[in-house]
Protein backbone atom coordinates (compact mmCIF):
# COMPACT_ATOMS: atom_id res chain seq x y z
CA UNK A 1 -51.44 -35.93 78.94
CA UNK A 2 -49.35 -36.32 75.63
CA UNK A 3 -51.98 -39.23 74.54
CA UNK A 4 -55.06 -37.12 75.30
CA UNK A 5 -53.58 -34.32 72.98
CA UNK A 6 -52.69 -37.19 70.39
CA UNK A 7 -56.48 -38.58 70.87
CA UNK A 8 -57.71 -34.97 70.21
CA UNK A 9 -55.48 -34.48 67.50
CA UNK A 10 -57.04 -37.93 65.49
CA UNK A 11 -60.88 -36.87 66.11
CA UNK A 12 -60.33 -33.59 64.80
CA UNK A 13 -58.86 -34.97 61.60
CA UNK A 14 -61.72 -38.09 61.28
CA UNK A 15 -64.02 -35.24 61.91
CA UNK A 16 -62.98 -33.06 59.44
CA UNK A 17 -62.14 -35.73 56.50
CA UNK A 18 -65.33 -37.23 57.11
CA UNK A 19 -67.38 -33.77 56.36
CA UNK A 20 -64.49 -33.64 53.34
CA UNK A 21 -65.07 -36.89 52.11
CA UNK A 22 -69.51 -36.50 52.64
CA UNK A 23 -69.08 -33.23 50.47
CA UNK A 24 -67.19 -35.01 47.59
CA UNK A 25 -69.23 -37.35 47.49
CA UNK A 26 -72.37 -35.16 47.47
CA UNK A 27 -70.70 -33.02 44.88
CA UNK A 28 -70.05 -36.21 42.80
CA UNK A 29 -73.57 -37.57 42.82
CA UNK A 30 -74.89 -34.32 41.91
CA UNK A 31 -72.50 -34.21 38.80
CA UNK A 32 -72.81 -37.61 37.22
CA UNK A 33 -76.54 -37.48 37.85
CA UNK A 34 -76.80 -33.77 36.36
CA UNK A 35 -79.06 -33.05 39.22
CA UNK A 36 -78.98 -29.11 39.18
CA UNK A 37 -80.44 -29.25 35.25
CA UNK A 38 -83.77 -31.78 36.68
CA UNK A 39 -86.02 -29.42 37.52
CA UNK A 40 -86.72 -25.73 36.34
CA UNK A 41 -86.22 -22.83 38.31
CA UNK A 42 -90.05 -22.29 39.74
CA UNK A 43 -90.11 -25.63 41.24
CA UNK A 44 -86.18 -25.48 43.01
CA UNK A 45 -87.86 -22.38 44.59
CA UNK A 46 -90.73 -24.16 45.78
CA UNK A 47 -89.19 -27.61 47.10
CA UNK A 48 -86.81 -25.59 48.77
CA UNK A 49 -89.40 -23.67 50.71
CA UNK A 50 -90.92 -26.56 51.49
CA UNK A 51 -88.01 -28.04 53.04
CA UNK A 52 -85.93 -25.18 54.13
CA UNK A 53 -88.48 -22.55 55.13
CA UNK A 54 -92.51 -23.21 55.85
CA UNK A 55 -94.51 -23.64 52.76
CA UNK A 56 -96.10 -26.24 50.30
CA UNK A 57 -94.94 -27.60 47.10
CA UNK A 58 -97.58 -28.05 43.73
CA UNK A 59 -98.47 -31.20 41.76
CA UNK A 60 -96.33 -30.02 38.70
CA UNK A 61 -93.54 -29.37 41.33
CA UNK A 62 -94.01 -32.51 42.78
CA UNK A 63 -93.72 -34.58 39.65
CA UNK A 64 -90.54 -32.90 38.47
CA UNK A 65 -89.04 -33.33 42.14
CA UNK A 66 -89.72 -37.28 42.22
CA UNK A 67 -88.53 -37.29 38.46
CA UNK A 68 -85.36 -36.07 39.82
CA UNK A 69 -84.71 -39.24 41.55
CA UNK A 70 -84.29 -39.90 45.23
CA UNK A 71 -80.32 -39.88 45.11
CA UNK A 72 -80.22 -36.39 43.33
CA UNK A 73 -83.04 -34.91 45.96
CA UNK A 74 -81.38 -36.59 48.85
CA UNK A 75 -77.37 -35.18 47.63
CA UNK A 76 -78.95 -31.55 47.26
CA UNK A 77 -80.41 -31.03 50.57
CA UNK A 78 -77.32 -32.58 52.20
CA UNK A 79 -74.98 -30.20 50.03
CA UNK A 80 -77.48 -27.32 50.84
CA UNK A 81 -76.45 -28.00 55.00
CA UNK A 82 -73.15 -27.81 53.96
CA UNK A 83 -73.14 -24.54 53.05
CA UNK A 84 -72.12 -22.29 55.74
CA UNK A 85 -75.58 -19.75 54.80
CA UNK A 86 -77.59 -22.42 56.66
CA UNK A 87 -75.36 -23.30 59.74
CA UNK A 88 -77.92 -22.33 61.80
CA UNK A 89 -80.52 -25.02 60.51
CA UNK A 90 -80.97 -28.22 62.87
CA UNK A 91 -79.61 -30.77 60.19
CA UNK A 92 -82.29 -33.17 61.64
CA UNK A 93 -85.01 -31.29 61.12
CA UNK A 94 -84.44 -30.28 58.10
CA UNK A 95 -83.93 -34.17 56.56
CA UNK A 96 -87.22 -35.14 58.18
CA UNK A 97 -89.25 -32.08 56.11
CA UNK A 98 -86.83 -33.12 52.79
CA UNK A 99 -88.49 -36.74 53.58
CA UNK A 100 -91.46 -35.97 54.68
CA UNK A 101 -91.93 -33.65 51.05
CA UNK A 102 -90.55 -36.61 49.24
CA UNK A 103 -92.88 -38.92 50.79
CA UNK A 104 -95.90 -36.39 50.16
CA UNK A 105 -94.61 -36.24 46.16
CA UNK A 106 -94.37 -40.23 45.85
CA UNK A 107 -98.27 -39.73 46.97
CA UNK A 108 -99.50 -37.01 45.61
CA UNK A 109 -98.05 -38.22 41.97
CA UNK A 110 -99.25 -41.92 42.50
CA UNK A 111 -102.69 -40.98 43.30
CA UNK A 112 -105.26 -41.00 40.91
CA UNK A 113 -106.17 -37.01 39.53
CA UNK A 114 -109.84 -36.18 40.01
CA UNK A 115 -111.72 -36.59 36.46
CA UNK A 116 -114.11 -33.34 35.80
């Protein structure tokens, strides 16, 4: 019985310095990269409802959220499941809409713009 509460005792602590160690090194990324300054107010609102909520994100949007960079986009939605507002979101869910927008971005941006 003593090794089952010892056994216990270890996965708690992995568990929790593994979420301790994922949001420092979230946290870090976002610093050196100086993610939160990459894209302007109107288009945070706009990925984020895209990803977080149900809604679509613009062209202009789109280019500033692929010229954030992949490792910036990628830290922030991690950080934002992190936060105990969105404990109720289903973490896999919401990384398949963050790559699914990403993806749609990289497409939208790389196609060619329709000459009038």
């Amino acid at each position: 019985m003593a090794n089952l509460n010892v056994y216990s005792a270890l996965v708690v602590l992995f568990l929790t310095c593994g979420a301790s160690m994922a949001r420092k090194e979230n946290d870090q990324i976002i610093k050196e990269n100086n993610c939160e300054t990459k894209m302007g107010l109107p288009c945070v609102l706009e990925a984020f409802t895209s990803i977080f909520e149900t809604g679509s994100i613009s062209n202009k949007c789109c280019d500033e959220l692929v010229g954030l960079g992949k490792f910036c986009h990628s830290a922030l939605v991690k950080r934002t499941l992190e936060n105990p507002l969105f404990k109720d979101l289903t973490p896999v869910t919401i990384i398949a809409k963050s790559i699914q927008t990403w993806n749609n971005c990289l497409v939208l941006i790389d196609s060619p713009s329709p000459t009038a």
